[in-house]
C-alpha atoms as a PDB file:
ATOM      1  CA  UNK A   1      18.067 -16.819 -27.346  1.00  0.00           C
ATOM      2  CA  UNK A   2      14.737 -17.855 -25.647  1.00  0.00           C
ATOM      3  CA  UNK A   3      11.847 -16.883 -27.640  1.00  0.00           C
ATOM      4  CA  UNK A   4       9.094 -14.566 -25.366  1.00  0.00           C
ATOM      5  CA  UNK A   5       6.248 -16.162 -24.096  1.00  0.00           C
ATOM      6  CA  UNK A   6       3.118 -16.019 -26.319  1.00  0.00           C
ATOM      7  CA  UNK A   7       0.486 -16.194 -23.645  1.00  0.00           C
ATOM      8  CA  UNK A   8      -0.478 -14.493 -20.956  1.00  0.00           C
ATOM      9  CA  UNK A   9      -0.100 -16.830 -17.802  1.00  0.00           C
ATOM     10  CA  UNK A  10      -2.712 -15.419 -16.086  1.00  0.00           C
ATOM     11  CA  UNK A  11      -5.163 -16.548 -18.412  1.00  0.00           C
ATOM     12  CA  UNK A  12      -3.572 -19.637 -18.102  1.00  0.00           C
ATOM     13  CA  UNK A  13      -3.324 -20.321 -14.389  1.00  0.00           C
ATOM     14  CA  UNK A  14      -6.894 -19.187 -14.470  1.00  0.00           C
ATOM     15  CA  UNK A  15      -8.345 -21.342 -17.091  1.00  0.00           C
ATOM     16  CA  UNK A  16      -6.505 -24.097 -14.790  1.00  0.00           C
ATOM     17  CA  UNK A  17      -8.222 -23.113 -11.421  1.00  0.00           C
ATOM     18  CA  UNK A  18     -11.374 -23.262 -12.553  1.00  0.00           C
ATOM     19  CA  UNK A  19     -10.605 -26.714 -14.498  1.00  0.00           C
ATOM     20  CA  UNK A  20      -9.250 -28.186 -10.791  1.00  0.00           C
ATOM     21  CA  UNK A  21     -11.966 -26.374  -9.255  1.00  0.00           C
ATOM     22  CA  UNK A  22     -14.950 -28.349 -10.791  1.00  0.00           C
ATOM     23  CA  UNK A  23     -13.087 -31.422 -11.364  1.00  0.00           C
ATOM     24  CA  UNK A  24     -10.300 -31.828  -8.605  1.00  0.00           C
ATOM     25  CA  UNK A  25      -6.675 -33.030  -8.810  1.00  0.00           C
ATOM     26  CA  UNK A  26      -7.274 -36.479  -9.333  1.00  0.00           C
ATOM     27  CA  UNK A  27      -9.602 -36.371 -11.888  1.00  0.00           C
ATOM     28  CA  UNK A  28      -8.322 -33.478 -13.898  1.00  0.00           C
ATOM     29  CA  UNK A  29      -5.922 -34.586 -16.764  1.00  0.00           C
ATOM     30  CA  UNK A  30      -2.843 -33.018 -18.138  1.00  0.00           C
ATOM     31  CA  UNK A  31      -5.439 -33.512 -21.673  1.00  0.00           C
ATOM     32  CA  UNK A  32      -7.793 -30.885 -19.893  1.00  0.00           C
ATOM     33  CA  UNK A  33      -5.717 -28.721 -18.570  1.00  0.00           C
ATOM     34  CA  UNK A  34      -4.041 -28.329 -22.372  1.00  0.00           C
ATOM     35  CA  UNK A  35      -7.518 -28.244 -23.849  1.00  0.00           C
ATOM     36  CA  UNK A  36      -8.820 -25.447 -21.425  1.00  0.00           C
ATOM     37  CA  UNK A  37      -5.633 -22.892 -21.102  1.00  0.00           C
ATOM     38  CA  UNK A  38      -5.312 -23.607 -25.318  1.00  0.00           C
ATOM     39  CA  UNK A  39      -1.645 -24.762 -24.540  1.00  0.00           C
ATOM     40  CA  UNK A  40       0.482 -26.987 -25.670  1.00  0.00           C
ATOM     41  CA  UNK A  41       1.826 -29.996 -23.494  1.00  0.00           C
ATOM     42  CA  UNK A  42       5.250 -28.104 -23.953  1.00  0.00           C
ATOM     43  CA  UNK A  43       4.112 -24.946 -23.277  1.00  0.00           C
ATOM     44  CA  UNK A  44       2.254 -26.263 -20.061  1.00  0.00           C
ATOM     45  CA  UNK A  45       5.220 -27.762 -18.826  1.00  0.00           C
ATOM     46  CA  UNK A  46       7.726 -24.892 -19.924  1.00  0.00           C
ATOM     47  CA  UNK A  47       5.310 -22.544 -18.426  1.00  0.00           C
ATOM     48  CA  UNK A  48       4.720 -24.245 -15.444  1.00  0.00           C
ATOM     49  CA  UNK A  49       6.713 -27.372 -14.702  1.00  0.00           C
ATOM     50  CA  UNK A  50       4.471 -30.802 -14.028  1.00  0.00           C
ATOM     51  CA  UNK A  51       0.463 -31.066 -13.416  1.00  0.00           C
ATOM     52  CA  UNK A  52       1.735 -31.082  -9.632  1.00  0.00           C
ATOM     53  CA  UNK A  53       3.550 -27.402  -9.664  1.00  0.00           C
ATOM     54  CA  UNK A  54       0.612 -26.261 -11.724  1.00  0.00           C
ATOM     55  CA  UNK A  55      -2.029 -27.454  -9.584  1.00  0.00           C
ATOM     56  CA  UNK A  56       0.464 -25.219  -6.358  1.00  0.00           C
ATOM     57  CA  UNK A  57       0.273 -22.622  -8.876  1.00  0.00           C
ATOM     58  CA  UNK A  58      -3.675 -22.599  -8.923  1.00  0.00           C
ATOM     59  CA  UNK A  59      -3.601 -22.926  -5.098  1.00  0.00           C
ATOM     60  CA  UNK A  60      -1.282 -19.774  -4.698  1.00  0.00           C
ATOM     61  CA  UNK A  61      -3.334 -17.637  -6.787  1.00  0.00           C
ATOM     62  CA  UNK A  62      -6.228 -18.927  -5.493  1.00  0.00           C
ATOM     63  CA  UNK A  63      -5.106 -18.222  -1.934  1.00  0.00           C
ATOM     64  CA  UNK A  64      -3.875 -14.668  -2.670  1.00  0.00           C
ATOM     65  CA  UNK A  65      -7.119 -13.783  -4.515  1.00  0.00           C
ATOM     66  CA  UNK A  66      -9.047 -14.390  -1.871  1.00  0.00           C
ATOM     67  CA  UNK A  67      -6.803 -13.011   0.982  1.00  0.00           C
ATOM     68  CA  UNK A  68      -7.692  -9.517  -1.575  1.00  0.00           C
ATOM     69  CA  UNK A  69     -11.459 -10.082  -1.587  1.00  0.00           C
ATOM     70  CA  UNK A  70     -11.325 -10.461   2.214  1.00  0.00           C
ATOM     71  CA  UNK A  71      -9.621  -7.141   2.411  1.00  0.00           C
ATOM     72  CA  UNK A  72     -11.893  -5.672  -0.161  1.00  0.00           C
ATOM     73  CA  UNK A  73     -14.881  -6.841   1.631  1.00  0.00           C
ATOM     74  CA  UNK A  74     -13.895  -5.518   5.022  1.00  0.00           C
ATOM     75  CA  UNK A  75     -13.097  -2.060   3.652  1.00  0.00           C
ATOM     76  CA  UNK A  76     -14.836   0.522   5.690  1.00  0.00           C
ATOM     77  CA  UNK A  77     -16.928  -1.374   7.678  1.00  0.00           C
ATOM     78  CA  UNK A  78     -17.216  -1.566  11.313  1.00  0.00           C
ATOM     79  CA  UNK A  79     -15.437  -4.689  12.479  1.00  0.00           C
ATOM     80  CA  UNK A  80     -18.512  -6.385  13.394  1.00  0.00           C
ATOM     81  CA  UNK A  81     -20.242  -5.422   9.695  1.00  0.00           C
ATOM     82  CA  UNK A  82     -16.740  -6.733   7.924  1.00  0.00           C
ATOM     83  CA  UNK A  83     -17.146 -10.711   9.918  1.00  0.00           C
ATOM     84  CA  UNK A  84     -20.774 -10.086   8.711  1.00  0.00           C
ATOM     85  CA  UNK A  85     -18.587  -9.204   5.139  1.00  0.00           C
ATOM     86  CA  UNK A  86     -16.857 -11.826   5.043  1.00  0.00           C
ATOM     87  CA  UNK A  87     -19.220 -14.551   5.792  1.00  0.00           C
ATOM     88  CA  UNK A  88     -21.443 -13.639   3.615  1.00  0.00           C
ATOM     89  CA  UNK A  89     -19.122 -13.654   0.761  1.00  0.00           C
ATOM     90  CA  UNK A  90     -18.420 -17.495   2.054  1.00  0.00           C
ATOM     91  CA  UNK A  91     -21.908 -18.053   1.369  1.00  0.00           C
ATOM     92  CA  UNK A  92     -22.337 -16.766  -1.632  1.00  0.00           C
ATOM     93  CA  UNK A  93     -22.293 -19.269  -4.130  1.00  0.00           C
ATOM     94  CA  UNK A  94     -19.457 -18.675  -7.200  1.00  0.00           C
ATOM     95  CA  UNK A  95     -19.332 -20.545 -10.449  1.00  0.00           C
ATOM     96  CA  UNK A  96     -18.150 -23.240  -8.551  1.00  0.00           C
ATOM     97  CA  UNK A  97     -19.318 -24.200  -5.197  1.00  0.00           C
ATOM     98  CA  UNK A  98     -16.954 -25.035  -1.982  1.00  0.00           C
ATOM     99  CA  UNK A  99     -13.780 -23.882  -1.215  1.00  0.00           C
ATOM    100  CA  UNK A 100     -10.587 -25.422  -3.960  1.00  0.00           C
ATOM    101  CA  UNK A 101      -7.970 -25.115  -0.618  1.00  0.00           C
ATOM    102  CA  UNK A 102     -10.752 -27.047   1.261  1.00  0.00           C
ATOM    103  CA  UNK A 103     -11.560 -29.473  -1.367  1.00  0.00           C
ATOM    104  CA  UNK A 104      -7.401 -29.649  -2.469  1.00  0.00           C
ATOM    105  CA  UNK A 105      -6.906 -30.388   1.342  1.00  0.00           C
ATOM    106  CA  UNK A 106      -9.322 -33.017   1.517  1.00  0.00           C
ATOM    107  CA  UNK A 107      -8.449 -34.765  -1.378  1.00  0.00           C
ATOM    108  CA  UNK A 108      -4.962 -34.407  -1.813  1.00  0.00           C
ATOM    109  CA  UNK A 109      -3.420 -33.143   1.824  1.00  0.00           C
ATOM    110  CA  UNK A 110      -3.206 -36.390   3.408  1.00  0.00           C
ATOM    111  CA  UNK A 111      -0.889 -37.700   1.103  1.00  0.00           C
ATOM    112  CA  UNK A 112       0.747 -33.972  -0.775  1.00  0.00           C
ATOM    113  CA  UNK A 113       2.713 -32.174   2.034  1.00  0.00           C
ATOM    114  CA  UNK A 114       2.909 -28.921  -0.657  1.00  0.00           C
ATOM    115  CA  UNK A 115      -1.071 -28.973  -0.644  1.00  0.00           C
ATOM    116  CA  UNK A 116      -1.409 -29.267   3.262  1.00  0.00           C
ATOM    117  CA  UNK A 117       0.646 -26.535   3.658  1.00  0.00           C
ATOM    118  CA  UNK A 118      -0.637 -24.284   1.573  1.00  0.00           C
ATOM    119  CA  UNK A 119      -4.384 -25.705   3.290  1.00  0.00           C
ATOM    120  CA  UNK A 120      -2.559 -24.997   6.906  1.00  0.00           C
ATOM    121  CA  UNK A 121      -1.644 -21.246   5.690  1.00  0.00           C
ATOM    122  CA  UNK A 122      -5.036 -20.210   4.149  1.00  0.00           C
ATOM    123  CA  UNK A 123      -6.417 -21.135   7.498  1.00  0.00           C
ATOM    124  CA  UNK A 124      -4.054 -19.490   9.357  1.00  0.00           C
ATOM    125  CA  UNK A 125      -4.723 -16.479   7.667  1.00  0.00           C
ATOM    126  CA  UNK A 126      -8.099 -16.303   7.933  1.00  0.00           C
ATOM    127  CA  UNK A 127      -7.889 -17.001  11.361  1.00  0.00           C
ATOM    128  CA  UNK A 128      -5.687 -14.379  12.370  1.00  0.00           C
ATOM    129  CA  UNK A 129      -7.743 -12.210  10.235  1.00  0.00           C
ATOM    130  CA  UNK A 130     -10.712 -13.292  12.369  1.00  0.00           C
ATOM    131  CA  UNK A 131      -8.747 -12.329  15.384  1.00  0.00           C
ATOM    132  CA  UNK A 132      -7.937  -9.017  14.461  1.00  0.00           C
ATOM    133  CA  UNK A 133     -11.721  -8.474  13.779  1.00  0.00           C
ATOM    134  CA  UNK A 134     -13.326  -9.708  16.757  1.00  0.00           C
ATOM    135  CA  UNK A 135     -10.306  -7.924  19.059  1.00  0.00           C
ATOM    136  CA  UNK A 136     -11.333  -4.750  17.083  1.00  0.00           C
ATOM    137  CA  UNK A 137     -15.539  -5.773  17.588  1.00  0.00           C
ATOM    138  CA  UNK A 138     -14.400  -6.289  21.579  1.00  0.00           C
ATOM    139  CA  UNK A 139     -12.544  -2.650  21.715  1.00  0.00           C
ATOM    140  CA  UNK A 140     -15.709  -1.202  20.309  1.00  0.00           C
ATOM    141  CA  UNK A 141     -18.419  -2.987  22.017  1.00  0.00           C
ATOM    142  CA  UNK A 142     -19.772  -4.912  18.928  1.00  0.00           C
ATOM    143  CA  UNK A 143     -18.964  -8.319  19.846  1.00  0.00           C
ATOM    144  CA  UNK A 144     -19.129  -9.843  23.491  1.00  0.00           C
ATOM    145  CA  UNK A 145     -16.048  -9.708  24.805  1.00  0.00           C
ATOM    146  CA  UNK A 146     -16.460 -12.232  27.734  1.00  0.00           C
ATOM    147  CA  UNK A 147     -14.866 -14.935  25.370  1.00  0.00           C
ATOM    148  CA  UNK A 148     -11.231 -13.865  23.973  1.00  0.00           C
ATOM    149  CA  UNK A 149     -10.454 -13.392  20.875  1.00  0.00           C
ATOM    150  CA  UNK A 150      -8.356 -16.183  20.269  1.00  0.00           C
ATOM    151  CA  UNK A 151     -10.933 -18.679  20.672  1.00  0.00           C
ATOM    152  CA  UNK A 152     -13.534 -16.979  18.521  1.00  0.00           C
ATOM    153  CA  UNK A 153     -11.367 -16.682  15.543  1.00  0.00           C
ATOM    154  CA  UNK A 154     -11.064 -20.752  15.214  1.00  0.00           C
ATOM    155  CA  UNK A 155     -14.738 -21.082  15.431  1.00  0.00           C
ATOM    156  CA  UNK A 156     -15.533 -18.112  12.908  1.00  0.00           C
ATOM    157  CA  UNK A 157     -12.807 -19.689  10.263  1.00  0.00           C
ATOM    158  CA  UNK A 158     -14.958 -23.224  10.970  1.00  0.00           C
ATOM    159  CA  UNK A 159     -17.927 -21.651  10.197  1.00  0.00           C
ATOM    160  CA  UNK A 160     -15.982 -19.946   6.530  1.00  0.00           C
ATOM    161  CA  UNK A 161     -15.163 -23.770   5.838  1.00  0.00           C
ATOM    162  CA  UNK A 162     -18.584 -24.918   7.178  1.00  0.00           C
ATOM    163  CA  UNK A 163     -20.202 -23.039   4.759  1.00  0.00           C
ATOM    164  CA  UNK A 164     -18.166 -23.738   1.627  1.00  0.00           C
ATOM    165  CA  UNK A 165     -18.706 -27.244   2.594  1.00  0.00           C
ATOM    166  CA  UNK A 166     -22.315 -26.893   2.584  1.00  0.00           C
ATOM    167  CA  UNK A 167     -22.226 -25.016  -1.054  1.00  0.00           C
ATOM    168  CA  UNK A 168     -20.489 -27.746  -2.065  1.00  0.00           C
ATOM    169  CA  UNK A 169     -23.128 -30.539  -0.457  1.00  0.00           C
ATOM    170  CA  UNK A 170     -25.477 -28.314  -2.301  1.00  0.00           C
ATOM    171  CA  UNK A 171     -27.282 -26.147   0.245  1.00  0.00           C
ATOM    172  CA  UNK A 172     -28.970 -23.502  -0.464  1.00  0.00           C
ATOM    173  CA  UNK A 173     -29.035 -19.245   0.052  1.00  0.00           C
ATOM    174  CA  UNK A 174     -31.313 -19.737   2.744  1.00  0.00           C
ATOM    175  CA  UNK A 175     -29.634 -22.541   4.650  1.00  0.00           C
ATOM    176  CA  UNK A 176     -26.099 -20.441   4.505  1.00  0.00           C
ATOM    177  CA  UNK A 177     -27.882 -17.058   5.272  1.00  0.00           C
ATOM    178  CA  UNK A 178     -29.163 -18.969   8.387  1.00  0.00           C
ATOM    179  CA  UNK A 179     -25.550 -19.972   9.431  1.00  0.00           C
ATOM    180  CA  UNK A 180     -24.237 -16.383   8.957  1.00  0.00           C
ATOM    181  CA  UNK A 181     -27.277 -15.152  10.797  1.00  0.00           C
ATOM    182  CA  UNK A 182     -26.990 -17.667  13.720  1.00  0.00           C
ATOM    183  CA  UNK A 183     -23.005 -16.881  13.759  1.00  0.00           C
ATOM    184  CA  UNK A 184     -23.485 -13.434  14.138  1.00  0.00           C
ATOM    185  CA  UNK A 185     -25.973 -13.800  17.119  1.00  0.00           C
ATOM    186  CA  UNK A 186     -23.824 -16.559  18.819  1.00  0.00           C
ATOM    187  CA  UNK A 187     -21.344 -13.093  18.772  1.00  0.00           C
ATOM    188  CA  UNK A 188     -23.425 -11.528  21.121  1.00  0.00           C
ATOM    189  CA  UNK A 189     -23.235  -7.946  21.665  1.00  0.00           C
ATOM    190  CA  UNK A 190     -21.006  -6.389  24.590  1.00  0.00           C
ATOM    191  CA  UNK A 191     -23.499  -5.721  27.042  1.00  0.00           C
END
């Protein structure tokens, strides 16, 4: 009979996120991923398989957790007021800066299929997110709607990873409150 877990694997997966996070696939070790979820190699692996099916682990949860904040942001705003939302959650700064599907896909998507898709679904997401939102801006005459939807919701996910780029380059509140600022007037108003 298998004995229960003795740990609770959220803990874990999150002590491992923000491990990858600061440190990034390459350089993080199976070592300090055992000394910062308290662990065991065993346990690590039983739990979770390789460093590899962690680190997709971390990526999932990562992904999910912020497909809820986006929600949770939006909630009850206007649709122009939730882009505003969500923007300027990108640009807030977190423990760590940047995005860890941004920085995952740009150190590791090249050459990990598993980590470019999960990359290629985080921006789809937010894209179609971004589409619902500026249809819904366009329908109530927040948002220009001389330029379709589809082509604004590509830009407005650029300007998510823009920022988080810039956090992670080190640029600060007022640089990315400029970008969300100069986003939401390139928007335009219907007129």
């Amino acid at each position: 009979m298998a004995r229960p877990r003795q740990f609770d694997p959220d803990a874990a997966l999150d002590a491992a996120q923000r491990v990858f996070h600061a440190r990034g696939y390459h350089a993080t070790s199976v070592q300090d991923l055992v000394e910062a979820t308290g662990l065991s190699r065993s346990s690590l692996y039983g739990a979770f398989g390789d460093k590899h099916a962690l680190f997709l682990a971390v990526l999932d949860r990562y992904a999910d957790a912020g497909r809820v904040a986006a929600e949770s942001a939006c909630g009850g705003l206007s649709p122009r007021d939730a882009i505003r939302a969500v923007l300027e959650q990108s640009a807030r700064a977190g423990d760590v800066p940047g995005c860890l599907l941004v920085n995952a896909a740009a150190e590791c998507g090249a050459r990990d299929p598993d980590t470019a898709a999960r990359a290629a679904a985080g921006l789809r997401a937010m894209t179609d997110r971004f589409e619902v939102l500026v249809r819904d801006a366009q329908a109530a005459g927040e948002v220009d709607g001389s330029r379709p939807a589809p082509a604004l919701a590509p830009f407005l996910t650029g300007v998510v990873y823009g920022l988080r780029a810039l956090q992670t380059s080190g640029a600060g509140a007022d640089a990315l409150a400029s970008v969300v600022e100069e986003t939401m007037a390139a928007l335009g108003r219907a007129g």
